[in-house]
N, C-alpha and C. Protein backbone atom coordinates (compact mmCIF):
# COMPACT_ATOMS: atom_id res chain seq x y z
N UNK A 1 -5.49 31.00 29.50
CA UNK A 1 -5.18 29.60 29.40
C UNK A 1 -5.75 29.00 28.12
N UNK A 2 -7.16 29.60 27.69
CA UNK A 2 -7.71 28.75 26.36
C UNK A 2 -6.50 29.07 25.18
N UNK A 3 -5.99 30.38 24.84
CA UNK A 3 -5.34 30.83 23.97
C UNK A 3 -4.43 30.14 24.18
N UNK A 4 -3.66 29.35 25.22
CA UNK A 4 -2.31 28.46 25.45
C UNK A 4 -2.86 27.02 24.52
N UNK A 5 -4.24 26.62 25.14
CA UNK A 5 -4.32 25.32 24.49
C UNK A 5 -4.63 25.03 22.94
N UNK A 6 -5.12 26.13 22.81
CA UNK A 6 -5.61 25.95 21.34
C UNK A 6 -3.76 26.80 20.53
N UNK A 7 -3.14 27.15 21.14
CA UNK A 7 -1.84 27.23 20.19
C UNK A 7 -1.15 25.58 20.70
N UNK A 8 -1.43 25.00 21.47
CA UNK A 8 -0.66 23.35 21.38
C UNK A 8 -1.68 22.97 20.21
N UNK A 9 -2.97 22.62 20.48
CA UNK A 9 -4.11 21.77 19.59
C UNK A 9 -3.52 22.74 17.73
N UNK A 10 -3.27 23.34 17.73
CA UNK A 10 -3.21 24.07 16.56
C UNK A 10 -2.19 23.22 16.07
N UNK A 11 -0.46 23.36 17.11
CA UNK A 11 0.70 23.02 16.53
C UNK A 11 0.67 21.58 16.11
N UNK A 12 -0.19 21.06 17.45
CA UNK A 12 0.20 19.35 17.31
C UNK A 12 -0.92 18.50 16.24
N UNK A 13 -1.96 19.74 15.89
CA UNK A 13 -2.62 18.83 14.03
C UNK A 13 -1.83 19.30 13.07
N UNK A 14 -0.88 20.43 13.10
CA UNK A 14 -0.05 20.61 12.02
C UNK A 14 0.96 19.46 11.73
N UNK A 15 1.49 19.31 13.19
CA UNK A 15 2.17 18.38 12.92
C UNK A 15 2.02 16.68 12.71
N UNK A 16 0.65 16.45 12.91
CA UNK A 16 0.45 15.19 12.71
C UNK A 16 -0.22 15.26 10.94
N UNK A 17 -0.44 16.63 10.54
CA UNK A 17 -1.09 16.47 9.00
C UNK A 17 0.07 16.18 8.57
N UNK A 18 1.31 16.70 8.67
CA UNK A 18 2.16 16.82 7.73
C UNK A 18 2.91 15.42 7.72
N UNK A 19 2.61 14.62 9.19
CA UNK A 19 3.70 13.34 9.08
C UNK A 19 2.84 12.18 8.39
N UNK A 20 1.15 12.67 8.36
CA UNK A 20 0.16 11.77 7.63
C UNK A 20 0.79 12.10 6.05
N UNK A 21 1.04 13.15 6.01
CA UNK A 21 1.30 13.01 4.30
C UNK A 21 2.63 12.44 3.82
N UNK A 22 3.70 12.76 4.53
CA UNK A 22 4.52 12.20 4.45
C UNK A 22 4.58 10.75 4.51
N UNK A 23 3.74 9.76 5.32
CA UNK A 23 3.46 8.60 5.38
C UNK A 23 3.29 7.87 4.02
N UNK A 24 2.05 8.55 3.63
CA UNK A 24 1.01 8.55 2.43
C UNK A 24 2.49 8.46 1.42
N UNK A 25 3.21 9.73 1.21
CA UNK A 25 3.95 9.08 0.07
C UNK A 25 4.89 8.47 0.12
N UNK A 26 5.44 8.07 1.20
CA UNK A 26 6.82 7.05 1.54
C UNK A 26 6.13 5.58 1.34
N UNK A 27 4.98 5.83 1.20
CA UNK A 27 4.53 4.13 1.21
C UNK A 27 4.07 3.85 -0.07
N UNK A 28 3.67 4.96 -0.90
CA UNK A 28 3.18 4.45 -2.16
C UNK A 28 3.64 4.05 -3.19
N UNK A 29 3.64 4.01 -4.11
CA UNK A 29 4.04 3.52 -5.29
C UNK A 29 5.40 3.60 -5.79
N UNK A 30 6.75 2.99 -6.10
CA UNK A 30 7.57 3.61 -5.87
C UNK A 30 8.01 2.35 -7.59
N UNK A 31 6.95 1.82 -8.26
CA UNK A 31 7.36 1.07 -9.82
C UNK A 31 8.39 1.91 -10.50
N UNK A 32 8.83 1.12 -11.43
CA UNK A 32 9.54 1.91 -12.69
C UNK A 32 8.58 2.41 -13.63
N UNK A 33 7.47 1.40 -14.12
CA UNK A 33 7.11 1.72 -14.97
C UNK A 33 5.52 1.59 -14.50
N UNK A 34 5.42 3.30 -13.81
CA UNK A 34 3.91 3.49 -13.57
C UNK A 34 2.88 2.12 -14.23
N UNK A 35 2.74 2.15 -15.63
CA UNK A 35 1.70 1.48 -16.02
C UNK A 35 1.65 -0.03 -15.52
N UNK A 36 2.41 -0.59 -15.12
CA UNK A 36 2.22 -1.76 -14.94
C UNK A 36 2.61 -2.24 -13.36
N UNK A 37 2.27 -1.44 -12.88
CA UNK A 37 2.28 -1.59 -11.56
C UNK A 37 0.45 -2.34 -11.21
N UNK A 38 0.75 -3.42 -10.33
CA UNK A 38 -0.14 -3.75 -9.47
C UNK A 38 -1.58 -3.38 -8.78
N UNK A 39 -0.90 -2.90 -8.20
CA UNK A 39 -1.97 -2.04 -7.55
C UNK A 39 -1.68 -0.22 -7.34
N UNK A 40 -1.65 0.24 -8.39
CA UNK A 40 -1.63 2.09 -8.67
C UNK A 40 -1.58 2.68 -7.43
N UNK A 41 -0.47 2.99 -7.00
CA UNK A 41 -0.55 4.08 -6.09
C UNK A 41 -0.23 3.59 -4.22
N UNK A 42 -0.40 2.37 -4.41
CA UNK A 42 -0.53 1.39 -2.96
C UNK A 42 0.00 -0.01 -3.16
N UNK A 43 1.28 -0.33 -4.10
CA UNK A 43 1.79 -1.29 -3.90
C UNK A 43 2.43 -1.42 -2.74
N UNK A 44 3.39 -0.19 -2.22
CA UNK A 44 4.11 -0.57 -1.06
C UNK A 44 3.00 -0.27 0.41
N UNK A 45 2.47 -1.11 0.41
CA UNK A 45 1.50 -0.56 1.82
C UNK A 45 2.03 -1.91 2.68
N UNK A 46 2.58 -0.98 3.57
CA UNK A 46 3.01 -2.11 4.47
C UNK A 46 1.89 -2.60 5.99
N UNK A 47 1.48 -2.83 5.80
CA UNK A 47 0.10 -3.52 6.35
C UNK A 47 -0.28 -4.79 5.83
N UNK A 48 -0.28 -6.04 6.79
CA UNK A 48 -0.91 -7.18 5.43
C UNK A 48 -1.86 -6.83 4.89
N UNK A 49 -1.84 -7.50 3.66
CA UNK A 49 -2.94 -7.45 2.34
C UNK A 49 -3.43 -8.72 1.79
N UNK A 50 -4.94 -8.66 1.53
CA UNK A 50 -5.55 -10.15 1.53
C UNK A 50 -5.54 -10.12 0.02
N UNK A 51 -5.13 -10.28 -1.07
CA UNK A 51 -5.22 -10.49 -2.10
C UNK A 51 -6.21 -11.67 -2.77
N UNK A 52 -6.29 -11.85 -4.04
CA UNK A 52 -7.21 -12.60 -4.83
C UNK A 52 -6.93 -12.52 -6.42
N UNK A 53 -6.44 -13.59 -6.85
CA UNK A 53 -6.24 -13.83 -8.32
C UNK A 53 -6.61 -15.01 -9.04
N UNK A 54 -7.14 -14.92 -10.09
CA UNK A 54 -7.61 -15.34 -11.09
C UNK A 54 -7.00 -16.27 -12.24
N UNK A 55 -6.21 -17.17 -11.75
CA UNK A 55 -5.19 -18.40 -12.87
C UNK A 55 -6.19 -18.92 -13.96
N UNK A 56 -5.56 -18.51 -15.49
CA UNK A 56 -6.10 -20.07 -16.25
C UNK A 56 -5.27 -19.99 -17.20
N UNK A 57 -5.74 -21.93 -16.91
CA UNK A 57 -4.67 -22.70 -18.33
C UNK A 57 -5.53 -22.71 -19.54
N UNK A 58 -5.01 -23.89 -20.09
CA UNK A 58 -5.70 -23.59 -21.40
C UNK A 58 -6.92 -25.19 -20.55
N UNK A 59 -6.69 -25.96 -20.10
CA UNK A 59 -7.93 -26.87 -19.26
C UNK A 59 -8.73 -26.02 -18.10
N UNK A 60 -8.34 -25.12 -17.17
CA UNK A 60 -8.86 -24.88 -16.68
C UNK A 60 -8.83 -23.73 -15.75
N UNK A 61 -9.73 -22.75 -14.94
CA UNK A 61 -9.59 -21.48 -14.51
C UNK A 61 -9.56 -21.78 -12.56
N UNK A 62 -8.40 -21.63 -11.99
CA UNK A 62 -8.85 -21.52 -10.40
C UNK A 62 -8.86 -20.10 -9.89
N UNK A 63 -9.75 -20.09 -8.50
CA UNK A 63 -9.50 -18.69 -8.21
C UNK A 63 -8.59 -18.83 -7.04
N UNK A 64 -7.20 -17.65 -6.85
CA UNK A 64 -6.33 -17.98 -5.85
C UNK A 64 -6.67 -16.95 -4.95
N UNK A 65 -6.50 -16.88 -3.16
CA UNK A 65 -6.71 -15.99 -2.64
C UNK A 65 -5.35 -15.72 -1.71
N UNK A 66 -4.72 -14.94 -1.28
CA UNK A 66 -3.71 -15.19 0.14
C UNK A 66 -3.54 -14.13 0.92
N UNK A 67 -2.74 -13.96 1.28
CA UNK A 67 -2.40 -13.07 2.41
C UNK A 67 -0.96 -13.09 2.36
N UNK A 68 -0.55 -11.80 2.72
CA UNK A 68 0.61 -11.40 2.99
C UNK A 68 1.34 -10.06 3.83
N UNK A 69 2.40 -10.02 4.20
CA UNK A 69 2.57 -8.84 5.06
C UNK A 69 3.04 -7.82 4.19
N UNK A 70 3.53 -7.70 3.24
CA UNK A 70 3.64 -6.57 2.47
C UNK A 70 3.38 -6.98 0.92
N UNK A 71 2.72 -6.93 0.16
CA UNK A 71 1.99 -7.22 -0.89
C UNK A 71 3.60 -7.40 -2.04
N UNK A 72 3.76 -6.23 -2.23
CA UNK A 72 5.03 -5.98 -3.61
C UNK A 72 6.19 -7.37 -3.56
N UNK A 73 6.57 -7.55 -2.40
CA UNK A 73 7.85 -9.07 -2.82
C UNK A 73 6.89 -10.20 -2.74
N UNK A 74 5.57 -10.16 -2.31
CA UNK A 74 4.68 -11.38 -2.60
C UNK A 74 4.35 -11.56 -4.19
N UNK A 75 4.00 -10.54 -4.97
CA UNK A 75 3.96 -10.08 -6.10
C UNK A 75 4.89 -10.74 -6.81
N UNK A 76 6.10 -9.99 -6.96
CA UNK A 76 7.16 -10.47 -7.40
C UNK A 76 7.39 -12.38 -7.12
N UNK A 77 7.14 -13.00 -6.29
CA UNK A 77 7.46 -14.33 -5.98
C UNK A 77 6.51 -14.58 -6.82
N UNK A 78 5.28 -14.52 -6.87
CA UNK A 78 4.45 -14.95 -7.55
C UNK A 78 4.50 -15.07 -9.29
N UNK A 79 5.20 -13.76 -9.41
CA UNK A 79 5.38 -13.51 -10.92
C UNK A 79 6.96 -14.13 -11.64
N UNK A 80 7.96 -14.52 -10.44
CA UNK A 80 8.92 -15.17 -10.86
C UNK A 80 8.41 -16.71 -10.89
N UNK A 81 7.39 -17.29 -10.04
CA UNK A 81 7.09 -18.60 -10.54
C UNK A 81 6.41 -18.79 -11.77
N UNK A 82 5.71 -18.03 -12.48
CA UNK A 82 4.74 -18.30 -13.44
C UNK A 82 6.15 -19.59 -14.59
């Protein structure tokens, strides 16, 4: 019976390593142009994300903070208002 369970425990971390990696890269980074991507490697993380940025004019510097459920089209809104 041990040799039965440890061939399930064997199959079923194979199969959860391989759908962790697969996760890992369906969610990551998916820019045109590597360098100017956001956040390297974890723009598309779909999990909310508490962000924090740094505005200044030429009078004065605020610090912005927010939240969002997927970071990358928050990004983008943000960067089409400037």
């Amino acid at each position: 019976m041990d040799n039965f369970q440890q061939t399930i425990h064997s199959h079923n971390q194979a199969l959860l390593k391989k759908n962790a990696k697969e996760f890992v890269n369906k969610d990551s980074c998916n820019c045109r142009i590597k360098a100017l991507c956001p956040v390297p490697e974890k723009c598309n993380t779909p999990s909310p994300v508490v962000y924090q940025a740094t505005v200044s004019t030429n009078e004065s510097t605020e610090t912005y903070a927010g939240l969002a459920e997927s970071f990358k089209p928050r990004y983008h809104n943000h960067i089409k208002s400037l």
